[in-house]
Structure formats: C-alpha cells, structure tokens
N, C-alpha and C. Protein backbone atom coordinates (compact mmCIF):
# COMPACT_ATOMS: atom_id res chain seq x y z
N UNK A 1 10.60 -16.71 -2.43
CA UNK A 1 9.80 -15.69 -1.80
C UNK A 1 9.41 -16.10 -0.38
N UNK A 2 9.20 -17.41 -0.04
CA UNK A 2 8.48 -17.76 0.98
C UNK A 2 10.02 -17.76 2.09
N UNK A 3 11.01 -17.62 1.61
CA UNK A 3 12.49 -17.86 2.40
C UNK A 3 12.56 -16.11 3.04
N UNK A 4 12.70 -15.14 1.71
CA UNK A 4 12.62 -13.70 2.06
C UNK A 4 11.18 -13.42 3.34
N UNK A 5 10.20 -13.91 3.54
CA UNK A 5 9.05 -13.67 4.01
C UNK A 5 9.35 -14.12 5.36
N UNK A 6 9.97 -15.32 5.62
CA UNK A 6 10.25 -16.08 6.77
C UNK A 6 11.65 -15.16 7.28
N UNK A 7 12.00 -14.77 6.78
CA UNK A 7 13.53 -13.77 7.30
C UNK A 7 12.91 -12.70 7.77
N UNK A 8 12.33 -11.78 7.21
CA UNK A 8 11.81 -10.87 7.61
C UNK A 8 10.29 -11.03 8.43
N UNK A 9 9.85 -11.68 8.99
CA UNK A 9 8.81 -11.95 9.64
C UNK A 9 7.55 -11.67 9.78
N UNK A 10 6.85 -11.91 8.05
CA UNK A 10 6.29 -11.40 7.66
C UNK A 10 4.69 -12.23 7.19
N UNK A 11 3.63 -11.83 8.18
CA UNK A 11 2.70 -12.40 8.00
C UNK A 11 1.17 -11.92 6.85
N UNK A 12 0.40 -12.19 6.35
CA UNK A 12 -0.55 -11.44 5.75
C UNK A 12 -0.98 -9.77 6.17
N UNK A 13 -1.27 -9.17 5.45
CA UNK A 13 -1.45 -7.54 6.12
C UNK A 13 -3.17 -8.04 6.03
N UNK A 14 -3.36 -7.59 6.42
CA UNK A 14 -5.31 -7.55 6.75
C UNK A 14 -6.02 -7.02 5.57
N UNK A 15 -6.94 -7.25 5.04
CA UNK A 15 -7.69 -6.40 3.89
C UNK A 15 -6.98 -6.14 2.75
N UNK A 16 -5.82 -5.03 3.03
CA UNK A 16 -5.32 -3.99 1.81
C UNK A 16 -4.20 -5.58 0.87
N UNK A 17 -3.74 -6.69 2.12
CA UNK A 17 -2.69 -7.43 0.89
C UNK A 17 -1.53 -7.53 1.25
N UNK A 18 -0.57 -8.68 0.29
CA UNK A 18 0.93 -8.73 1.17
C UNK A 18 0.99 -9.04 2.44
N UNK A 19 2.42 -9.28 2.41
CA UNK A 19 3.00 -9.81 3.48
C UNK A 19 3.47 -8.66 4.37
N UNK A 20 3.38 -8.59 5.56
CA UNK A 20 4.19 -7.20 6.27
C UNK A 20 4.75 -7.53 7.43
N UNK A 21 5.05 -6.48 8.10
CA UNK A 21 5.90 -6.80 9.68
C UNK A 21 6.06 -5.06 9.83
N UNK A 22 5.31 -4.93 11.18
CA UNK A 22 4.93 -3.60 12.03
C UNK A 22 7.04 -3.45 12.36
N UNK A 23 7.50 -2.56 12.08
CA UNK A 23 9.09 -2.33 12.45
C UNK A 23 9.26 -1.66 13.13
N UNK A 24 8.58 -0.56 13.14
CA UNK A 24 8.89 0.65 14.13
C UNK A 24 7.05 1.58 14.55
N UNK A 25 6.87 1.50 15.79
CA UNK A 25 5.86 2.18 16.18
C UNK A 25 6.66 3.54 17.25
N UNK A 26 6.93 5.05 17.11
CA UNK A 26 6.66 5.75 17.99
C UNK A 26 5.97 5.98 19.49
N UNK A 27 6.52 6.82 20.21
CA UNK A 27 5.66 6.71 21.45
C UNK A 27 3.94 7.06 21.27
N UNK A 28 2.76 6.47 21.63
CA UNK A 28 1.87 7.21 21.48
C UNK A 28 1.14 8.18 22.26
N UNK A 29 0.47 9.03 21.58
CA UNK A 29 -0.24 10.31 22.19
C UNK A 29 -1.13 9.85 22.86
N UNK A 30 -1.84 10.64 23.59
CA UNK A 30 -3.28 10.28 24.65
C UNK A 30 -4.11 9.54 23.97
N UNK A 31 -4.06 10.06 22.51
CA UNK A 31 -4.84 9.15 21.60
C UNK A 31 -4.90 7.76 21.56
N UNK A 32 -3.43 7.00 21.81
CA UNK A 32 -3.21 5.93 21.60
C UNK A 32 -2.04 5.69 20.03
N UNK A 33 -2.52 6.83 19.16
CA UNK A 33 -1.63 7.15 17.75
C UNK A 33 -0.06 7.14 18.38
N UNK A 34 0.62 6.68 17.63
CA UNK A 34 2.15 6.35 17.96
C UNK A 34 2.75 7.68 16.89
N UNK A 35 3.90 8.36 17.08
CA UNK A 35 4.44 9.56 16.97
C UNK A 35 4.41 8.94 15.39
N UNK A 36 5.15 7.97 14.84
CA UNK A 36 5.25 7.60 13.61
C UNK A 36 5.24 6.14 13.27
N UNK A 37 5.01 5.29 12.03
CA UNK A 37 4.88 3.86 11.67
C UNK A 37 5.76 4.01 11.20
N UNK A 38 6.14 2.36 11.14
CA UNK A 38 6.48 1.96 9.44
C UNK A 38 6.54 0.33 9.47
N UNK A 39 6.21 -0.43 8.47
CA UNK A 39 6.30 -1.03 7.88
C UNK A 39 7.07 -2.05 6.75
N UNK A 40 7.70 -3.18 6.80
CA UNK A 40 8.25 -3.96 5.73
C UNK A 40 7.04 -4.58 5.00
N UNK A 41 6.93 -4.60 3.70
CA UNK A 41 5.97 -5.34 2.84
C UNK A 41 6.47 -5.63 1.76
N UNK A 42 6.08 -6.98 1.49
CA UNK A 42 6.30 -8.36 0.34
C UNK A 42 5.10 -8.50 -0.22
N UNK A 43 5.62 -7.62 -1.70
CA UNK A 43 3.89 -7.92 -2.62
C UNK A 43 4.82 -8.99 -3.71
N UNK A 44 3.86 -9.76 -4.21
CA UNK A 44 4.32 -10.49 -5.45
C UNK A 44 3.01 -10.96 -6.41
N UNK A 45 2.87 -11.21 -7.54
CA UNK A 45 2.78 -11.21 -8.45
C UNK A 45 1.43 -12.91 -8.20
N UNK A 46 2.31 -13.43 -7.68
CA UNK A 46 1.71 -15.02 -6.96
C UNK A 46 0.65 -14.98 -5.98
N UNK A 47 0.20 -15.57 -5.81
CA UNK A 47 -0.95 -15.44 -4.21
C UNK A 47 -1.62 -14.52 -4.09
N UNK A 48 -1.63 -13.36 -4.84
CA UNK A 48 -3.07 -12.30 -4.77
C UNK A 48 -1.80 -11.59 -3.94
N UNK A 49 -0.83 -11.07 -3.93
CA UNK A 49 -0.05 -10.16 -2.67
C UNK A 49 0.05 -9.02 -3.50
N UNK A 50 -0.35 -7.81 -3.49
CA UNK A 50 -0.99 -6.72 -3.85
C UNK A 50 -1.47 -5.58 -2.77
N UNK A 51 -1.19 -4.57 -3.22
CA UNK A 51 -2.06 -3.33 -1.98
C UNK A 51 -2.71 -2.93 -2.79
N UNK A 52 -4.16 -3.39 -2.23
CA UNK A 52 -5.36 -2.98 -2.87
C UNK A 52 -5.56 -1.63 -2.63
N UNK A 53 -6.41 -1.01 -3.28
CA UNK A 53 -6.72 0.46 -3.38
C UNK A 53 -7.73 0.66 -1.72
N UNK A 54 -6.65 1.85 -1.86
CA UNK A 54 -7.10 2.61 -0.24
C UNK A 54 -6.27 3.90 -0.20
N UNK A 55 -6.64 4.54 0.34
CA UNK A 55 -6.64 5.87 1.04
C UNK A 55 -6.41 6.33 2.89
N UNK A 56 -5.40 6.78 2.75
CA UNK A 56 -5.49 7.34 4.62
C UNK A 56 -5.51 8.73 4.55
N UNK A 57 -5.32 9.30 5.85
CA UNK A 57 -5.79 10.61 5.92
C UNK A 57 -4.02 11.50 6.41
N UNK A 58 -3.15 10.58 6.47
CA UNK A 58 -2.02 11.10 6.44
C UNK A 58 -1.00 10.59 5.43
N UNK A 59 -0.11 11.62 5.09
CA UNK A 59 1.34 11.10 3.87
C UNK A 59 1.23 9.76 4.08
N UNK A 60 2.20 9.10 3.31
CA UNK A 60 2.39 7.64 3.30
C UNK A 60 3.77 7.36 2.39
N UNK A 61 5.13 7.69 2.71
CA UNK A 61 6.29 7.25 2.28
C UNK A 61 6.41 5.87 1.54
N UNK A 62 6.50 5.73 0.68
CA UNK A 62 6.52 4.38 0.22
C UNK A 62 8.40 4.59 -0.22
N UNK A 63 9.08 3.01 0.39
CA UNK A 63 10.05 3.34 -0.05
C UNK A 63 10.67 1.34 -0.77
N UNK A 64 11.30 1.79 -2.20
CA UNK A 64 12.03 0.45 -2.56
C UNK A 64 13.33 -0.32 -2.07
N UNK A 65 13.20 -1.69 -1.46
CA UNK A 65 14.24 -2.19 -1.22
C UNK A 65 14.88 -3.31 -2.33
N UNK A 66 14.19 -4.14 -2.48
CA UNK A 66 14.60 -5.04 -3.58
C UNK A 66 13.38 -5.64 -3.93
N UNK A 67 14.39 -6.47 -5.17
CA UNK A 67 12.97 -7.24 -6.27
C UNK A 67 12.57 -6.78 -7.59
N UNK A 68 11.55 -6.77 -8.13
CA UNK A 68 11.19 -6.36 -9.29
C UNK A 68 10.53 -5.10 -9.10
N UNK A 69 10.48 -3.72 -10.08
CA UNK A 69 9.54 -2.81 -9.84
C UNK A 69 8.16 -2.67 -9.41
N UNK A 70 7.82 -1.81 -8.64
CA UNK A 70 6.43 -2.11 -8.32
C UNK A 70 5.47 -0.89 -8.97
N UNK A 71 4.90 -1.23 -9.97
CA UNK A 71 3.68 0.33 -10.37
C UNK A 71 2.31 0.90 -9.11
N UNK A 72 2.57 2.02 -8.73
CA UNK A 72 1.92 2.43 -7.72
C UNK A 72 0.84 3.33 -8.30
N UNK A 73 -0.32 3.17 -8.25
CA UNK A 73 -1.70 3.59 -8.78
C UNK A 73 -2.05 5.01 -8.18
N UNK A 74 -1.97 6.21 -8.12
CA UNK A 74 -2.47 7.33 -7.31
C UNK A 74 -3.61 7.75 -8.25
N UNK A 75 -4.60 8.30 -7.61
CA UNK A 75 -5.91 8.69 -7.53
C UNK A 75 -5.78 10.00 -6.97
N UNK A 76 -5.98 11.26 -7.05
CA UNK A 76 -5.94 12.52 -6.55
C UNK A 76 -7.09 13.39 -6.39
N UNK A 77 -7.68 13.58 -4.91
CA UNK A 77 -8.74 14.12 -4.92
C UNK A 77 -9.16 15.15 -5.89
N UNK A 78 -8.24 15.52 -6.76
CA UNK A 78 -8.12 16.92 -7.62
C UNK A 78 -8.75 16.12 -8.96
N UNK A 79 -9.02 14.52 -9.13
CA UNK A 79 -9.48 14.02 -9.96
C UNK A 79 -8.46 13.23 -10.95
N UNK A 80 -7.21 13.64 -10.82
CA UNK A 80 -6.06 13.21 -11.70
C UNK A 80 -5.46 11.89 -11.06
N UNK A 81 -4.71 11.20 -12.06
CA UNK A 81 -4.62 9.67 -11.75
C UNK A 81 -2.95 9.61 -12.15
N UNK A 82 -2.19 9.03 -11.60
CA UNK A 82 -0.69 8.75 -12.29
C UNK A 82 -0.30 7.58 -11.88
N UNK A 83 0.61 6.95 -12.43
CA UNK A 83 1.05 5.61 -12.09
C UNK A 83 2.78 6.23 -11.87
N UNK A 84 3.32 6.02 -10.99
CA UNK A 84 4.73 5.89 -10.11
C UNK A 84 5.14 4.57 -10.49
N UNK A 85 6.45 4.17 -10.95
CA UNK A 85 7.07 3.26 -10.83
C UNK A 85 8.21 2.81 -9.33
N UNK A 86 8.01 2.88 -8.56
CA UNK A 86 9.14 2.38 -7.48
C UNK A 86 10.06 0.63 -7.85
N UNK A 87 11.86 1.43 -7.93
CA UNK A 87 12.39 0.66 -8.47
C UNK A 87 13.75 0.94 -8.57
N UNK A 88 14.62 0.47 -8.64
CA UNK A 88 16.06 0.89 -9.15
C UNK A 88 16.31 1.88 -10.30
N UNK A 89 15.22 1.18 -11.41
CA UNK A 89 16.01 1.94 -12.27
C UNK A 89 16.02 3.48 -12.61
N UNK A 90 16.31 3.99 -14.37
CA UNK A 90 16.15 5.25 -14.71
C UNK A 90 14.75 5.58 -14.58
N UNK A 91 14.09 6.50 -14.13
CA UNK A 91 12.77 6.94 -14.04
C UNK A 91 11.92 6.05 -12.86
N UNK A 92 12.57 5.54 -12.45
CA UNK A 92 11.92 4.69 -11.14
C UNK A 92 12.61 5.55 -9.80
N UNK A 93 11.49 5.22 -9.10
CA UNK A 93 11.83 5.86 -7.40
C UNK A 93 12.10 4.89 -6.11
N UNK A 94 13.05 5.29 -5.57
CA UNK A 94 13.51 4.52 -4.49
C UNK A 94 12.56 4.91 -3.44
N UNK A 95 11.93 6.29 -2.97
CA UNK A 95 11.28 6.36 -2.48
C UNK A 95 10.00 7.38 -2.76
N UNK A 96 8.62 7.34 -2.29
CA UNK A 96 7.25 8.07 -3.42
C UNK A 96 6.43 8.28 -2.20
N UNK A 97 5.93 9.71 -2.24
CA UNK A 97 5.10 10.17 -1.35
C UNK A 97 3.60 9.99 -1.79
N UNK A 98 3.13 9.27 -1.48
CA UNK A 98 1.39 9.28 -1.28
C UNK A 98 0.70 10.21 -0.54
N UNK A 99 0.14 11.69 -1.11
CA UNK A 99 -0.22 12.50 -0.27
C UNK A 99 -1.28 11.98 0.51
N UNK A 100 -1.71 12.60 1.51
CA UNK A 100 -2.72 12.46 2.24
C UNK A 100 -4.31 12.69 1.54
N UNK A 101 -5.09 11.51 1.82
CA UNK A 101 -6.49 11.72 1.07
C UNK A 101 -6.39 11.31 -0.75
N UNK A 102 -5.26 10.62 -1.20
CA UNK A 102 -5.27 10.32 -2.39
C UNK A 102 -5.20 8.49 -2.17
N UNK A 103 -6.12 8.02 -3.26
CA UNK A 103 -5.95 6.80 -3.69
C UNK A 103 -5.70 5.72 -4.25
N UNK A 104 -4.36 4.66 -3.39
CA UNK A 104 -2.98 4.11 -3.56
C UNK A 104 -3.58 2.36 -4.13
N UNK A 105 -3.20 2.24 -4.82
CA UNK A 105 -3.03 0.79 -4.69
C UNK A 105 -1.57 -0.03 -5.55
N UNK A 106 -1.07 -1.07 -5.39
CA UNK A 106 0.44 -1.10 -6.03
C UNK A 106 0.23 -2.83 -6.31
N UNK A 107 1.12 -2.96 -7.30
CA UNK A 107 1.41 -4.14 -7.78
C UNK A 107 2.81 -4.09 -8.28
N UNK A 108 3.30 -6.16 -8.38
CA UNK A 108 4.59 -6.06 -9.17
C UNK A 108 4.39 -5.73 -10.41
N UNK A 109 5.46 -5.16 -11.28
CA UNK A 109 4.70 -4.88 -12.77
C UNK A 109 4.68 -6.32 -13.27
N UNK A 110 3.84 -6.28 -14.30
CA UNK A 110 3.75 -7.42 -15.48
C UNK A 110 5.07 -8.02 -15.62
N UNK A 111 5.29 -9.22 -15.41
CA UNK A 111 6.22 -10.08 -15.94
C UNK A 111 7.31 -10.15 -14.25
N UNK A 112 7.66 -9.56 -13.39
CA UNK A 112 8.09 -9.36 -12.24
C UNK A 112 7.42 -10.47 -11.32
N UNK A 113 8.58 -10.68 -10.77
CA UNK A 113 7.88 -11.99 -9.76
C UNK A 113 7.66 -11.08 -7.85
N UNK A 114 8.38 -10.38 -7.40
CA UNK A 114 8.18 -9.76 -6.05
C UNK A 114 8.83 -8.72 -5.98
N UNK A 115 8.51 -8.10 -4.83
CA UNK A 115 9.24 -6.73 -4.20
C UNK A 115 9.29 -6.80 -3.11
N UNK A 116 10.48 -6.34 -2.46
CA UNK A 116 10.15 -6.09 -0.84
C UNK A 116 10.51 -4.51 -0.84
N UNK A 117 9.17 -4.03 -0.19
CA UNK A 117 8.97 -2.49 -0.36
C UNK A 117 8.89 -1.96 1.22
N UNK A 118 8.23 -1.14 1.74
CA UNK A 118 8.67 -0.33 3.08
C UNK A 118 7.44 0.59 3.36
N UNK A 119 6.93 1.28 4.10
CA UNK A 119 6.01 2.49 3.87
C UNK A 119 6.66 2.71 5.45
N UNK A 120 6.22 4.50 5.47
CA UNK A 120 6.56 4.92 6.83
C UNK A 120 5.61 6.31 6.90
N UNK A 121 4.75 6.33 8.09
CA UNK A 121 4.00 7.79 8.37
C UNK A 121 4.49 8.44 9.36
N UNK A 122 3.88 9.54 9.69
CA UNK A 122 4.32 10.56 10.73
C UNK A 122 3.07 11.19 10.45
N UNK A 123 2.13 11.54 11.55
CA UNK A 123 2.06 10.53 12.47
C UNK A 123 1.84 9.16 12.47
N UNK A 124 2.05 8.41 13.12
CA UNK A 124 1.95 7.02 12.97
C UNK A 124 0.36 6.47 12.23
N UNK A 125 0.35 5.07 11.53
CA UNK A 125 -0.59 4.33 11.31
C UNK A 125 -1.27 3.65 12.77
N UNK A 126 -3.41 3.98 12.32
CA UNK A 126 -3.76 2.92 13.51
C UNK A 126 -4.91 2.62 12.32
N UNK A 127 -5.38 1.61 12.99
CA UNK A 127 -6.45 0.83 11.86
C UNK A 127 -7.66 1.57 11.60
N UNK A 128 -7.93 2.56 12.33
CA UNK A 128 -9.50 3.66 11.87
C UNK A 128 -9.16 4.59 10.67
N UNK A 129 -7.93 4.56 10.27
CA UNK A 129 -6.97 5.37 9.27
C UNK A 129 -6.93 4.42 8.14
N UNK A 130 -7.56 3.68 7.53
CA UNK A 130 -7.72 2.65 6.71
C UNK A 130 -9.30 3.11 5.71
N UNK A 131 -9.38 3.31 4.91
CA UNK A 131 -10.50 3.41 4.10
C UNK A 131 -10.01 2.54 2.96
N UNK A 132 -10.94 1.49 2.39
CA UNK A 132 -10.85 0.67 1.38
C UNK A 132 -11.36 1.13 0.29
N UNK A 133 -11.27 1.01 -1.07
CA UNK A 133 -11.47 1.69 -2.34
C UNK A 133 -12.66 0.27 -2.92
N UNK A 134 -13.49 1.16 -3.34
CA UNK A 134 -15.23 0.12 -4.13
C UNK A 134 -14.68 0.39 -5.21
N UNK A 135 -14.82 -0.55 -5.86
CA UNK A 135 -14.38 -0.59 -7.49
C UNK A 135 -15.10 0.21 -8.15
N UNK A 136 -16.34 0.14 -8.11
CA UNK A 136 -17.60 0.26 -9.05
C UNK A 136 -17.13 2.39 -8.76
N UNK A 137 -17.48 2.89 -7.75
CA UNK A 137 -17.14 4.23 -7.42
C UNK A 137 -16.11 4.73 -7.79
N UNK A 138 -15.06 4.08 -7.63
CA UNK A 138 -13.39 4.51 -7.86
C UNK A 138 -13.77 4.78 -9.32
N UNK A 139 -13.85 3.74 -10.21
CA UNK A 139 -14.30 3.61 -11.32
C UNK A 139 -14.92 4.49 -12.29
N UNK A 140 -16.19 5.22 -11.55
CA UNK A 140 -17.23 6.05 -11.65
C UNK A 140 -16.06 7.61 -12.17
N UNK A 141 -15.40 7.61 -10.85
CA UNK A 141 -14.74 8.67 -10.50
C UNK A 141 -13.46 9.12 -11.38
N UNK A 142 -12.63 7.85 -11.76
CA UNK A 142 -11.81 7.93 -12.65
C UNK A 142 -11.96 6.97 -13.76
N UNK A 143 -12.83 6.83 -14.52
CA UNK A 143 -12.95 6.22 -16.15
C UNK A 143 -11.61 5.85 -16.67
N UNK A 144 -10.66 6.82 -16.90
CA UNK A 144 -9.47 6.27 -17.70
C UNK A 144 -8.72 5.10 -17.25
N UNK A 145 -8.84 5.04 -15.85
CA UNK A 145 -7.49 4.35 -15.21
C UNK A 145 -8.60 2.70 -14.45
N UNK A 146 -10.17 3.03 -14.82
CA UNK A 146 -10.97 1.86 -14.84
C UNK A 146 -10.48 -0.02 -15.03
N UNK A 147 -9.50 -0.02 -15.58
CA UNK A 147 -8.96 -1.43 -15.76
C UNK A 147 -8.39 -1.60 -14.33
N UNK A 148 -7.11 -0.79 -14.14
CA UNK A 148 -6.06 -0.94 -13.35
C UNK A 148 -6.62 -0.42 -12.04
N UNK A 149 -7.82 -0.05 -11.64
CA UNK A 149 -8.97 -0.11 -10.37
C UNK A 149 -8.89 -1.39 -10.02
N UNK A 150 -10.11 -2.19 -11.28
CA UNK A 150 -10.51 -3.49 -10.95
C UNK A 150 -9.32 -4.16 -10.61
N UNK A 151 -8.33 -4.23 -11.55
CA UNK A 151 -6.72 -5.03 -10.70
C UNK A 151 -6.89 -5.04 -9.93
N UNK A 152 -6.51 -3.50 -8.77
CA UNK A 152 -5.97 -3.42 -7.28
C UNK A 152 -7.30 -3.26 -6.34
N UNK A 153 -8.39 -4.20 -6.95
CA UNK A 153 -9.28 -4.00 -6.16
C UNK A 153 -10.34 -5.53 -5.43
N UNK A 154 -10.63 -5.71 -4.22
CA UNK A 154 -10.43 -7.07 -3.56
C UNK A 154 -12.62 -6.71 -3.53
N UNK A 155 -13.27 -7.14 -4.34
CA UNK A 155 -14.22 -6.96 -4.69
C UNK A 155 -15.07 -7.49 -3.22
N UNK A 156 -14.99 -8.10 -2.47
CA UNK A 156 -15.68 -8.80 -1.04
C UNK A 156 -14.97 -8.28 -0.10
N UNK A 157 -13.78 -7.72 0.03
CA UNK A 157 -12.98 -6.99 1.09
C UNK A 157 -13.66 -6.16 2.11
N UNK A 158 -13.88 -6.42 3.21
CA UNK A 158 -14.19 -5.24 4.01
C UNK A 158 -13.94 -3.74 3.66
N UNK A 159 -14.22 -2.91 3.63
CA UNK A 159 -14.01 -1.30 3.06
C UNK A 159 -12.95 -0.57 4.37
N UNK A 160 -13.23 -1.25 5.78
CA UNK A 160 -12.39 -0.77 6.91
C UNK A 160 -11.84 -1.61 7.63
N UNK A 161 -10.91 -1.52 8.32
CA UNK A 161 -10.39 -2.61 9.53
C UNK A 161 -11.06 -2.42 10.80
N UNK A 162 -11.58 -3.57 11.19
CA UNK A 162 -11.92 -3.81 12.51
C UNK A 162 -11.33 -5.17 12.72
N UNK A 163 -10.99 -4.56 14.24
CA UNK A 163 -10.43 -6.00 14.90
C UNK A 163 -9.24 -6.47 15.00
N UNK A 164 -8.45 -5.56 13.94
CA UNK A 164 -7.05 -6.20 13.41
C UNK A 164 -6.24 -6.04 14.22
N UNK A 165 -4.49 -5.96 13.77
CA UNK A 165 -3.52 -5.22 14.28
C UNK A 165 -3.10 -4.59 13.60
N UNK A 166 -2.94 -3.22 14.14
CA UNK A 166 -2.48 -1.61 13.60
C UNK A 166 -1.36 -2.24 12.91
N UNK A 167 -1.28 -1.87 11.09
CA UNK A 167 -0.02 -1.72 10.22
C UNK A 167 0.76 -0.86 10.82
C-alpha cells in the first residue's frame, strides 16, 4: 500500500481521511471555485484511512479503480440511508453519485485490505464546501444505520476545514 501511495502521490486528505492527490482543478470563477475537481484516494482498512462522514453542497462522483470493494454509507436528507458497494463485481459500481446535501462516508469492506478510488465535482471542490458529520446527531437522525455512523465517524475531528488545501 505504502508503494501504490508513493506512485500516485498521495499524502493524508485533511479531516474527512485517506490518502489523496488534487488531479485536476478547472479554471476558476471570480469566486476563486475552479469549473470542476477531482481527486485520487487510497482508503484502507490499516491506519484509520477511511472517509469519514460528511456532506457537500454539490454531486460528488465517486468512481472505482482497484483493490478491494469499498461500502459507501449515504444518508438522504429525505431521511433514508443505503449502503452502495463500489467495486468490480456483480452488484457493485464502478462509478456512484452522491447527491448533493446527502451524507457520505466509505470504508474498505470487512476483511479487504485497500482501494484506490477517485471522486470528481462540477463545479469544482474548495474547502468551505466541507461539512463534517457529529456522530451523536447523525445518529439521532438515522437510528438504524447508528453502528456504521460511529465507524465512519472521527469523534475529535474538526466539523470544517480551515487552513487546508482545497481537495
């Protein structure tokens, strides 16, 4: 893992987890927002590398390259919860839309050692577009899926990014 990480040039992501590397930023608007992101990310199973539960305010493409499957946690402002498998196989997705305003968090499945996975927005990712998920609330909010919260959830984590560099 640490060979795949060093190839792809891939340092800690801030807060949410994993390993990443900024690949493509768009031109940006007056805003400073770049037309579109994306992202390489290395979650594994080892070292806490995980995308903790969070939410942005635009889509979020998640797409599979290699490794073991990864189960992706959605939260739906509508109150409903599903777990996505991204993966090679039958019933797994190569690539999974995270709507906008729903809440994501992903792991390798049980027994899986890594993944190297991808995300891509339009418009682009900047770090004020980051909301972090409270266990205890998430929790509150969805009861059933209460275990697999606490999993993807970094209990001392900052709730926002300041300071960082834009995923």
């Amino acid at each position: 893992m640490a060979a795949l990480a060093a190839r792809h040039g891939l340092e800690p992501l801030p807060v949410e987890g994993g390993l990443f590397r900024r690949t493509w930023a768009g031109p940006a608007d007056a805003t400073g927002r770049p037309a579109g992101s994306a992202i390489t990310l290395l979650l594994a199973n080892e070292a806490d590398l995980f995308s903790a539960m969070h939410r942005l305010p635009i889509d979020e493409i998640w797409h599979f390259y290699r490794g073991d499957p990864v189960e992706v946690l959605l939260l739906g402002p509508d109150g409903q919860d599903r777990v996505e498998t991204l993966g090679p196989g039958p019933g797994q997705h190569v690539q999974l839309t995270a709507p906008a305003g729903t809440w994501m968090g992903a792991q390798v499945v049980a027994g899986g050692r890594w993944a190297l996975c991808g995300t891509t927005m339009a418009p682009g990712f900047v770090d004020a577009d980051y909301e972090g998920g409270d266990a205890d609330q998430l929790c509150a909010a969805y009861p059933r899926v209460a275990d697999r919260i606490r999993a993807l959830c970094r209990p001392h984590a900052p709730l926002r990014l300041t300071g960082t560099t834009d995923a």
